[in-house]
C-alpha atoms as a PDB file:
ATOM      1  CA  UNK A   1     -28.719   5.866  16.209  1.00  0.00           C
ATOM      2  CA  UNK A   2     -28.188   7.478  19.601  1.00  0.00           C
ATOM      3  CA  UNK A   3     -25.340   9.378  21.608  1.00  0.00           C
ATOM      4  CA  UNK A   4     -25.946   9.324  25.101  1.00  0.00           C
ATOM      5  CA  UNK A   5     -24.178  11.347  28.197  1.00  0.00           C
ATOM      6  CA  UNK A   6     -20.948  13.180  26.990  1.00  0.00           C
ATOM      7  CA  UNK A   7     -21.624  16.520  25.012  1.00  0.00           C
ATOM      8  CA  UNK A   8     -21.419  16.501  21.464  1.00  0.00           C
ATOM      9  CA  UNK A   9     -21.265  19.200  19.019  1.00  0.00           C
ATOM     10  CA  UNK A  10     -23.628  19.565  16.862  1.00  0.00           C
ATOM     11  CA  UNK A  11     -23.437  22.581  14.899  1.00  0.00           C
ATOM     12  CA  UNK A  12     -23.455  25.339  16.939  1.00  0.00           C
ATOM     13  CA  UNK A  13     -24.192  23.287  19.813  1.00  0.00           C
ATOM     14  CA  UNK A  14     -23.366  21.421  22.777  1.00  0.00           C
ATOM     15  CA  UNK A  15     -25.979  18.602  22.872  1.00  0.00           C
ATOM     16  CA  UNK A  16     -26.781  15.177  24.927  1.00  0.00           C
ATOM     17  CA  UNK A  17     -29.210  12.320  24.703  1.00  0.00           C
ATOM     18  CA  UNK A  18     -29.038  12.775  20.645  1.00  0.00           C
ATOM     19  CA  UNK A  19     -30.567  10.631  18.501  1.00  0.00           C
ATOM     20  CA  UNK A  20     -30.237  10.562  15.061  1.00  0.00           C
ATOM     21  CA  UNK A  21     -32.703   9.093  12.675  1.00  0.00           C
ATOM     22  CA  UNK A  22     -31.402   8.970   8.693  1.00  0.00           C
ATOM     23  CA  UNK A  23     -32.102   7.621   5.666  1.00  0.00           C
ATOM     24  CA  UNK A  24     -30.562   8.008   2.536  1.00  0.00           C
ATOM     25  CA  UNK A  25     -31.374   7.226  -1.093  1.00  0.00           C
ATOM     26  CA  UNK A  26     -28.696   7.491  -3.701  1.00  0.00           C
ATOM     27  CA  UNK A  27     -27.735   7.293  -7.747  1.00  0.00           C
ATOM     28  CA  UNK A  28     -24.315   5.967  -8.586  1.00  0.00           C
ATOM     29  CA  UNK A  29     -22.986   5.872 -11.783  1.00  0.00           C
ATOM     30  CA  UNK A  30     -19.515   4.544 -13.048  1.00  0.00           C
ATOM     31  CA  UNK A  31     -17.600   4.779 -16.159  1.00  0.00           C
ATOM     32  CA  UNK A  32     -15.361   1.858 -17.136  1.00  0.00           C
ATOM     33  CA  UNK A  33     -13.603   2.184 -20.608  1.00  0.00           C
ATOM     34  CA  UNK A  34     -13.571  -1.760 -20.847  1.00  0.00           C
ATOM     35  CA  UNK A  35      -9.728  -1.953 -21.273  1.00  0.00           C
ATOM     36  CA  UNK A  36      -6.256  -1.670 -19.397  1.00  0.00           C
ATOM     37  CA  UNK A  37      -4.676   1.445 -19.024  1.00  0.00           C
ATOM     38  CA  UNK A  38      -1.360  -0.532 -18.505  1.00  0.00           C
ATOM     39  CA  UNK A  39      -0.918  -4.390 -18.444  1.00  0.00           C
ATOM     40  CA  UNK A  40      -3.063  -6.042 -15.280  1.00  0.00           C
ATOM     41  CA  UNK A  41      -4.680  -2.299 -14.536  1.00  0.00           C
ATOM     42  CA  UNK A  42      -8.393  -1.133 -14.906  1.00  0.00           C
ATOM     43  CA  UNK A  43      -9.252   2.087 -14.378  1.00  0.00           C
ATOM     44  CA  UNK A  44     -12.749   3.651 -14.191  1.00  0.00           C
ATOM     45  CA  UNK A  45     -14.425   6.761 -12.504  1.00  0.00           C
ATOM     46  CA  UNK A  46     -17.980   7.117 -10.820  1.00  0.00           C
ATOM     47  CA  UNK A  47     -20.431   9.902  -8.778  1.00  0.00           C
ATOM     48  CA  UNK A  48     -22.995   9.252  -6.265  1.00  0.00           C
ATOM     49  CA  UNK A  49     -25.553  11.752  -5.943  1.00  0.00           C
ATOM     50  CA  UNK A  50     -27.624  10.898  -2.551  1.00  0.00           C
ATOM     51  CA  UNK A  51     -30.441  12.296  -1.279  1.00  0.00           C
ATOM     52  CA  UNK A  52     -30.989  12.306   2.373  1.00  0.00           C
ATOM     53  CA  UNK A  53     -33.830  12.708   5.132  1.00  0.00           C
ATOM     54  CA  UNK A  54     -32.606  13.057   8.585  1.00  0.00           C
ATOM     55  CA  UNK A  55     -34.644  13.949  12.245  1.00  0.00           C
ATOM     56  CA  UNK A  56     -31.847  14.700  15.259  1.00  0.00           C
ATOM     57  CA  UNK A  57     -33.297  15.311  18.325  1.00  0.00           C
ATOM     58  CA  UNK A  58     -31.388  16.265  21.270  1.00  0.00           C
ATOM     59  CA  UNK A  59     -31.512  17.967  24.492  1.00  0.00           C
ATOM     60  CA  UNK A  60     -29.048  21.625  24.621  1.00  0.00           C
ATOM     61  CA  UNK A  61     -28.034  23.036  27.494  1.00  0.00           C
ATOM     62  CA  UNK A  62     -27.242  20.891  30.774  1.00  0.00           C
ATOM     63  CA  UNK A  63     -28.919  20.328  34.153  1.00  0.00           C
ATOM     64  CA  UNK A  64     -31.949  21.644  35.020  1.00  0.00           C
ATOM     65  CA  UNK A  65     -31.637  24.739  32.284  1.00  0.00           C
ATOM     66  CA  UNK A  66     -31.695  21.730  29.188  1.00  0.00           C
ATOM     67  CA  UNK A  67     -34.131  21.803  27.114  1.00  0.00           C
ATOM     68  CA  UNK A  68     -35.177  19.411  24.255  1.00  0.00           C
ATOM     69  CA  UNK A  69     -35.188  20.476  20.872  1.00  0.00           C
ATOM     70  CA  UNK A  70     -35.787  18.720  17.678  1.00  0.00           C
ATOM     71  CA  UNK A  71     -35.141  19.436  13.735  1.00  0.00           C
ATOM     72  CA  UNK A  72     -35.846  17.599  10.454  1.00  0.00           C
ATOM     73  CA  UNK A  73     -34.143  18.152   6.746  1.00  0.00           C
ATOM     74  CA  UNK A  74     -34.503  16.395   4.133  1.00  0.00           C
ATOM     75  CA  UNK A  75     -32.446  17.193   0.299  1.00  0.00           C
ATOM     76  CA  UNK A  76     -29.472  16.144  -1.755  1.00  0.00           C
ATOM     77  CA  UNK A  77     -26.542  15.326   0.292  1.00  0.00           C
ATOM     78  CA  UNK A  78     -22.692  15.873  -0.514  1.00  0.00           C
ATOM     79  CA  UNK A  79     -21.938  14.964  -4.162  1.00  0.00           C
ATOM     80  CA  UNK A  80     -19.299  11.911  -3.949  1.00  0.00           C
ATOM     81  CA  UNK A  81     -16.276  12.182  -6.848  1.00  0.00           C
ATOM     82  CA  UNK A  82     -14.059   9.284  -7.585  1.00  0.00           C
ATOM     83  CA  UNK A  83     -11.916  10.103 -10.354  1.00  0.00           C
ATOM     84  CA  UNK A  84      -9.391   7.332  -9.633  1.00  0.00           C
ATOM     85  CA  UNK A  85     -10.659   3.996  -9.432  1.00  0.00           C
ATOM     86  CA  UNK A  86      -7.895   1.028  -9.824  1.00  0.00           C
ATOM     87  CA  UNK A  87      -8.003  -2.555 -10.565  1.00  0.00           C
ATOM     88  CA  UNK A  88      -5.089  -4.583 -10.586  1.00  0.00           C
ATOM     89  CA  UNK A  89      -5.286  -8.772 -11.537  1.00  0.00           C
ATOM     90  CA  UNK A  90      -3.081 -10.581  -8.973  1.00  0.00           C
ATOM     91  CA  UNK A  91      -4.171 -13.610 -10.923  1.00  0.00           C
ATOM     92  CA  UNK A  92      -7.248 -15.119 -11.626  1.00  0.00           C
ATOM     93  CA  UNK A  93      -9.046 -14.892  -8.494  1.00  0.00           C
ATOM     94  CA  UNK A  94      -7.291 -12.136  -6.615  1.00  0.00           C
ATOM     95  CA  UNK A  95      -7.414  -8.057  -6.874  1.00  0.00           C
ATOM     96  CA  UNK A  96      -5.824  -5.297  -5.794  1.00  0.00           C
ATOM     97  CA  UNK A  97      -7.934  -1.967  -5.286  1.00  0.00           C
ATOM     98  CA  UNK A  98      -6.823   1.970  -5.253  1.00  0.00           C
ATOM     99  CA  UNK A  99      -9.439   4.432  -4.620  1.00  0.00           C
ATOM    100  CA  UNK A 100      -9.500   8.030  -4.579  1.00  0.00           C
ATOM    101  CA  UNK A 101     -12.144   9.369  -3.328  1.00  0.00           C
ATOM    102  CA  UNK A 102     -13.713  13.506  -2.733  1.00  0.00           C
ATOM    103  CA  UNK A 103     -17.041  14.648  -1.137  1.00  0.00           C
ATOM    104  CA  UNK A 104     -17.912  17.968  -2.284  1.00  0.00           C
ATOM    105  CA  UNK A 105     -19.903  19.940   0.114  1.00  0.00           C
ATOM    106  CA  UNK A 106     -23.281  20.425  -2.112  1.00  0.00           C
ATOM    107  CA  UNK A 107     -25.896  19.614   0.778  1.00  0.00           C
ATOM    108  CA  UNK A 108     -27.446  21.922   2.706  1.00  0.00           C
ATOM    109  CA  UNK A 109     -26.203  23.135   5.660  1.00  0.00           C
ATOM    110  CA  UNK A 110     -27.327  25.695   8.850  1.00  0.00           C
ATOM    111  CA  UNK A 111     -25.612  25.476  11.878  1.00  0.00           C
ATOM    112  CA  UNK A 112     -28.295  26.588  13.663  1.00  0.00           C
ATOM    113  CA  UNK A 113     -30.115  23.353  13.150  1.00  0.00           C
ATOM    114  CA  UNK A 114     -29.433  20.001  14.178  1.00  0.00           C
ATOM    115  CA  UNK A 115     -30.501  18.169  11.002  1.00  0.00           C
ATOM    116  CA  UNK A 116     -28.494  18.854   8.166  1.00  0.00           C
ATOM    117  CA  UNK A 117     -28.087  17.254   4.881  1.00  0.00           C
ATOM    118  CA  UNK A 118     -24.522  18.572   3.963  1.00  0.00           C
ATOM    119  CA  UNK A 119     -21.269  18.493   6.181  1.00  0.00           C
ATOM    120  CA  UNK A 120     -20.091  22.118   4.776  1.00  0.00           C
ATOM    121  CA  UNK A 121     -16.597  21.019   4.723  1.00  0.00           C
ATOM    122  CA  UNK A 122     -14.708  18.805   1.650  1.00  0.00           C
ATOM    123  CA  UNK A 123     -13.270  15.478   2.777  1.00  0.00           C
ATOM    124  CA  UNK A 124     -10.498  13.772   0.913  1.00  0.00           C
ATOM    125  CA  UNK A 125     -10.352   9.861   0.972  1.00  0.00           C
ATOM    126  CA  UNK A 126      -7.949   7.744  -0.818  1.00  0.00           C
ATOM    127  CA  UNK A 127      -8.607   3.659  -0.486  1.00  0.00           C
ATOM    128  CA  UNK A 128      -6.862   0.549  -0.959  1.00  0.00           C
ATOM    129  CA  UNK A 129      -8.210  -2.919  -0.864  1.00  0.00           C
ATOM    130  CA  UNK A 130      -7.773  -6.140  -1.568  1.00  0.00           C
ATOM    131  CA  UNK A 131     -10.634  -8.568  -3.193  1.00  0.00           C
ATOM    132  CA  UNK A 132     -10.801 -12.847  -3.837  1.00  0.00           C
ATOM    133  CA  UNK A 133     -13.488 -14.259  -6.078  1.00  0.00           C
ATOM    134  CA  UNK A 134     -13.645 -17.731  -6.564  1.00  0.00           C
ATOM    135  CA  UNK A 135     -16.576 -18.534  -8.921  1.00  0.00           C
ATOM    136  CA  UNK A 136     -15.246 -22.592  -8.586  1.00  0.00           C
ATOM    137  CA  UNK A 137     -16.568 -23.033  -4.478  1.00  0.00           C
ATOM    138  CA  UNK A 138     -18.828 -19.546  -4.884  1.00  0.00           C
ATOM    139  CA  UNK A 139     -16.656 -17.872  -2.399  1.00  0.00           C
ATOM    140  CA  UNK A 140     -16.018 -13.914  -1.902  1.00  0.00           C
ATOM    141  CA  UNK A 141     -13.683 -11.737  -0.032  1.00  0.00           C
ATOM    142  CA  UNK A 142     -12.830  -8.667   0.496  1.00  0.00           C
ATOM    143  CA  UNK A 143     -10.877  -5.791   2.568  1.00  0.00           C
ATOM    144  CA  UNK A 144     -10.939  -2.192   2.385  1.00  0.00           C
ATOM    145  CA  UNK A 145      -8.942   0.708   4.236  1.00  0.00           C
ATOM    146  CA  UNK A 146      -8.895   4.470   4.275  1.00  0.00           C
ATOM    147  CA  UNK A 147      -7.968   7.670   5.732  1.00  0.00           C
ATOM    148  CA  UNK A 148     -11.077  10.763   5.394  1.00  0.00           C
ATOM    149  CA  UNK A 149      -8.822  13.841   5.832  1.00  0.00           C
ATOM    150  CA  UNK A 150     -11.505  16.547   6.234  1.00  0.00           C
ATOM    151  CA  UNK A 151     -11.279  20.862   5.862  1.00  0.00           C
ATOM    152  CA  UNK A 152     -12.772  23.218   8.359  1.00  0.00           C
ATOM    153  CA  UNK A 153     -16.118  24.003   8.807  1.00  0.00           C
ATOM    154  CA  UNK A 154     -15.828  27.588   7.872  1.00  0.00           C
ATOM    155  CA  UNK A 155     -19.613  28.389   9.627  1.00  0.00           C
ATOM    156  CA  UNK A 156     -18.410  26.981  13.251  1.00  0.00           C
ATOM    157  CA  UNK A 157     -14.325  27.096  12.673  1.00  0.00           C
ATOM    158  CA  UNK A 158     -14.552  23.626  13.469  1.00  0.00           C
ATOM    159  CA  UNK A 159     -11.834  20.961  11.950  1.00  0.00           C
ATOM    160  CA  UNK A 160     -12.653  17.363  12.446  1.00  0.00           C
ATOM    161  CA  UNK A 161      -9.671  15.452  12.435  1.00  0.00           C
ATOM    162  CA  UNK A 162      -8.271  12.499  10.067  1.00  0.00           C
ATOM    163  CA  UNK A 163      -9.938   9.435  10.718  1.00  0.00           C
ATOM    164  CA  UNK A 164      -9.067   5.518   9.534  1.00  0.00           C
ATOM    165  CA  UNK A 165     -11.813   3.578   8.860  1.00  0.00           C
ATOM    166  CA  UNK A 166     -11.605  -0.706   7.937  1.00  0.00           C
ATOM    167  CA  UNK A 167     -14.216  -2.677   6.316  1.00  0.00           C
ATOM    168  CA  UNK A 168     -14.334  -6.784   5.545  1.00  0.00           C
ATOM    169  CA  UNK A 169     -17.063  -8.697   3.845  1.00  0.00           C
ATOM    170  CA  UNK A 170     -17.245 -12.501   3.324  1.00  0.00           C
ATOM    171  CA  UNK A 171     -19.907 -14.062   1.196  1.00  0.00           C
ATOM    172  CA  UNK A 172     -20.580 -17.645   0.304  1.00  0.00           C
ATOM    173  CA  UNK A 173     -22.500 -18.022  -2.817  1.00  0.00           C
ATOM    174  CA  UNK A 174     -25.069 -20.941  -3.402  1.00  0.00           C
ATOM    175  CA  UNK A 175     -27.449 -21.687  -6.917  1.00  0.00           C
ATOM    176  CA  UNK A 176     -30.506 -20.306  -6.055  1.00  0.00           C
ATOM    177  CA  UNK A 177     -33.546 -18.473  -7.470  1.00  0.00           C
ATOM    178  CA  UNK A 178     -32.270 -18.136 -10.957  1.00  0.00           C
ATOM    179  CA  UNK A 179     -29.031 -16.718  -9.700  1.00  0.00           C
ATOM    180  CA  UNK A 180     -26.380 -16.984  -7.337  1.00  0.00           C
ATOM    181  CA  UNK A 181     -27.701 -15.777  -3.739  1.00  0.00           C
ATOM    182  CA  UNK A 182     -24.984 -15.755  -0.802  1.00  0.00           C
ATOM    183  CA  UNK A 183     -25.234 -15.231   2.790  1.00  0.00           C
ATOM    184  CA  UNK A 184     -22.374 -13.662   5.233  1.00  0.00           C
ATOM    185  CA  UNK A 185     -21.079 -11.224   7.459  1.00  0.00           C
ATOM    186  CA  UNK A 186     -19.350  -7.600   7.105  1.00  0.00           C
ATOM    187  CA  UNK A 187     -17.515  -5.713   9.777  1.00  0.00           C
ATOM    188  CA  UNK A 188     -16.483  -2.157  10.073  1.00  0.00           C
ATOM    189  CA  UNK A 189     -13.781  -0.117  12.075  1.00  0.00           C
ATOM    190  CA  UNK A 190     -13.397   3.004  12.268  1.00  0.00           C
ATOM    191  CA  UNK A 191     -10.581   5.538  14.896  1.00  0.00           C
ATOM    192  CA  UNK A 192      -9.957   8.808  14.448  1.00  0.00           C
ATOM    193  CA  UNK A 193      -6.230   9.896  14.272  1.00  0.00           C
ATOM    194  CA  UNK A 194      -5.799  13.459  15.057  1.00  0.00           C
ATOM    195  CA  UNK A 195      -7.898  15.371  17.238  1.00  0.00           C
ATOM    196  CA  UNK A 196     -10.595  18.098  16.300  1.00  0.00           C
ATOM    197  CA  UNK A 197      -9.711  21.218  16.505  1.00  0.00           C
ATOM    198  CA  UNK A 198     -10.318  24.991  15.830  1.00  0.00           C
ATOM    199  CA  UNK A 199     -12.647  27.602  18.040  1.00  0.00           C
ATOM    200  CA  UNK A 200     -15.659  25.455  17.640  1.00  0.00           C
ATOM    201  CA  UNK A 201     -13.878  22.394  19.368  1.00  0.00           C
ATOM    202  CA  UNK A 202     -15.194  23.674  22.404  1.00  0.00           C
ATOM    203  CA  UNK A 203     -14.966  19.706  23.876  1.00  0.00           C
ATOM    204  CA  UNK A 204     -11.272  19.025  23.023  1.00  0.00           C
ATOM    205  CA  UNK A 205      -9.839  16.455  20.879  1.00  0.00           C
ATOM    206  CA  UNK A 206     -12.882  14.831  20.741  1.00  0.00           C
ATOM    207  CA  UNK A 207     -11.229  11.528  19.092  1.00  0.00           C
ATOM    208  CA  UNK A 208     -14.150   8.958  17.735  1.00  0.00           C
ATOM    209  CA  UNK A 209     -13.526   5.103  17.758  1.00  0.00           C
ATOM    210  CA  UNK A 210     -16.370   2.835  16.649  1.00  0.00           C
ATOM    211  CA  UNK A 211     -16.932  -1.024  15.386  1.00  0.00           C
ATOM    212  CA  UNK A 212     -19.775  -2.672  14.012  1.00  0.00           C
ATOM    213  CA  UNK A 213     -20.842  -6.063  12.324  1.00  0.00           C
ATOM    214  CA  UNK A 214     -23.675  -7.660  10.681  1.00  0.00           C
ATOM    215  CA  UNK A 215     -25.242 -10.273   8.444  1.00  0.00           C
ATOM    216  CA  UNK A 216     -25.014  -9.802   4.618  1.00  0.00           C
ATOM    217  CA  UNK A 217     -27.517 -11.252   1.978  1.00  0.00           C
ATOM    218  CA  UNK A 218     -26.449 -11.011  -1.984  1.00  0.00           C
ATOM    219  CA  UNK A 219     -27.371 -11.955  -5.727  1.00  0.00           C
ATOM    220  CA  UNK A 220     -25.696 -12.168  -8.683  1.00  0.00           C
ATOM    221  CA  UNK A 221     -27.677 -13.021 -12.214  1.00  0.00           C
ATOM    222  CA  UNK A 222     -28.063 -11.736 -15.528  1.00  0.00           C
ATOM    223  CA  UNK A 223     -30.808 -10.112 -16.920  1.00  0.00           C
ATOM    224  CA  UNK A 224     -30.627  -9.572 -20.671  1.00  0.00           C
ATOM    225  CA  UNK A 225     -27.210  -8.606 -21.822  1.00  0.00           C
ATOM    226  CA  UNK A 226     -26.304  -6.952 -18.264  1.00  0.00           C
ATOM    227  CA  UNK A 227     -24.875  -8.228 -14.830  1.00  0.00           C
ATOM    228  CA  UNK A 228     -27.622  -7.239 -11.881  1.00  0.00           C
ATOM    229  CA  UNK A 229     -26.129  -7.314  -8.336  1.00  0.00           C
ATOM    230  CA  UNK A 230     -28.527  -6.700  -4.959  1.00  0.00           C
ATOM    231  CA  UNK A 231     -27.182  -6.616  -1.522  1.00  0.00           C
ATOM    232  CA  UNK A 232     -28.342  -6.205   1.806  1.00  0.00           C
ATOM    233  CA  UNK A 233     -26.031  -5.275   4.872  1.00  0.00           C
ATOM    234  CA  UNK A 234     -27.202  -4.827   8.312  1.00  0.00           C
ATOM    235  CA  UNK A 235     -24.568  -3.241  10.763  1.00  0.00           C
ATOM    236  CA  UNK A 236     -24.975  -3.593  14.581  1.00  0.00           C
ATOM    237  CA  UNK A 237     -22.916  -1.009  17.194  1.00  0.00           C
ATOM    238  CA  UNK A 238     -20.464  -3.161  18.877  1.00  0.00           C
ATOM    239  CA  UNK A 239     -18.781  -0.237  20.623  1.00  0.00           C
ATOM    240  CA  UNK A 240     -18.607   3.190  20.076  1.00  0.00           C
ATOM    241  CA  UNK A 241     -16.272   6.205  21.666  1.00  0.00           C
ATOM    242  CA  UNK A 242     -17.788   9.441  20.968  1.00  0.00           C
ATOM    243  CA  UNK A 243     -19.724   8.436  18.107  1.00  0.00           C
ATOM    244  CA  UNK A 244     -23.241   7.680  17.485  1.00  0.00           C
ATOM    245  CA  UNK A 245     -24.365   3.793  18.439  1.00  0.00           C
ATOM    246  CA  UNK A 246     -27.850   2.001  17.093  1.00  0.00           C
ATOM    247  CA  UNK A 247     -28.136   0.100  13.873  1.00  0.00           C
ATOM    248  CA  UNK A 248     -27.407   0.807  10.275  1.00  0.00           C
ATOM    249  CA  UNK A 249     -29.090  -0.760   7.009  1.00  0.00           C
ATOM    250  CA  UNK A 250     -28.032  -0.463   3.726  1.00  0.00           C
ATOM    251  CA  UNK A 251     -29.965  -1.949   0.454  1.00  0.00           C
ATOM    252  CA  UNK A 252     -27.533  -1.406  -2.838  1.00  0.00           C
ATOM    253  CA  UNK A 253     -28.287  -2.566  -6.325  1.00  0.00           C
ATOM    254  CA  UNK A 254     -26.324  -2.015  -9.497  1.00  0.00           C
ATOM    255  CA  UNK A 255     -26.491  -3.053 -13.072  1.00  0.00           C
ATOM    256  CA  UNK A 256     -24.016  -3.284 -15.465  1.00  0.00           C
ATOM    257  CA  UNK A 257     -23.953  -3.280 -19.128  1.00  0.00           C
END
């Protein structure tokens, strides 16, 4: 991913020409007690641990006095809570989804460097969605919102502000390879609402808009007594305001039993 021309902050800086080179590998686990809380409702809860390697190099300083400058980390990232996780049954193929969601700060974080693998500030995320599964044509849906309302950065006084974010997926399922494969596309949005602010915001407002979309590949099958899911997304910058643009790949696999 890149950002290219207006200053950015980056810590303690005021960078240009960034780009940002990530990867992240991460353990999920959810808890489902395999029965309604109320009639129609499921409830579970889950963590993701992730672990995260990231190179940002950028150039600080403008005009002739920039100068490029480069850092690597590489360590567990913020801790992600959800200890509210709803299902509701429309009916048979149609659900209803409410999410809460909290990242802890646990990564590391210097504001001195460029790369970090923590934020140093909590972020609070509830989520509502929407999902169709129709096993009959092999058909899937689905639609997720949010709002990430973030705290200050307490090592640069800097307060990103609230931001909505939008996600769709649709999948078509075929009988293949043992299993149910399926081919489609995903699409993200995301704007921030409220500006940044505090002593750090140095740049103003600073308000981020971005949307992306990509090709999805997916199988279902059962192995043994448990349900194994892969899934491959691949997200391409359509536009981007003040936020990072380049490409974004994701590889997710769960089992459950």
């Amino acid at each position: 991913m890149s950002h290219n021309g207006t200053p950015v902050p980056v810590g303690r800086f005021l960078a240009t020409d960034v780009d940002i080179e990530s990867e992240m590998l991460a353990v999920a686990v959810n808890w489902n007690p395999g029965r309604e809380i109320v009639e129609d409702w499921m409830y579970s809860a889950g963590m993701k641990i992730p672990y995260i390697s990231q190179q940002v190099t950028a150039t600080i300083g403008s005009g002739n006095s920039g100068v490029r400058k480069s850092d690597k980390d590489s360590g567990a990232g913020d801790i992600l809570l959800s200890p509210l996780m709803l299902s509701y049954a429309v009916n048979r193929t149609w659900w209803g989804d409410v999410r809460f969601n909290i990242y802890a700060p646990t990564g590391r974080y210097d504001a001195e460097s460029l790369a970090n693998t923590g934020t140093n500030y909590w972020t609070f995320e509830p989520i509502v969605g929407l999902v169709h599964i129709e096993p009959a044509v092999g058909r899937e849906f689905s639609l997720f919102s949010g709002m990430a309302v973030n705290t200050r950065n307490t090592d640069t006084d800097y307060h990103t502000g609230a931001q909505f974010h939008l996600a769709s997926t649709y999948v078509q399922y075929a009988i293949l390879l043992g299993g149910f494969t399926g081919i489609g596309v995903s699409a993200y949005l995301f704007r921030q609402l409220s500006g940044d602010s505090g002593s750090g915001a140095s740049s103003g407002d600073f308000k981020s808009h971005g949307v992306g979309l990509g090709p999805v590949l997916s199988y279902r099958s059962r192995w043994g007594g448990s349900a194994i899911m892969a899934e491959l997304k691949c997200f391409y910058s359509v536009e981007s305001t003040r936020s990072p643009d380049g490409n974004h790949f994701s590889l997710k696999f769960s089992m459950t039993y």
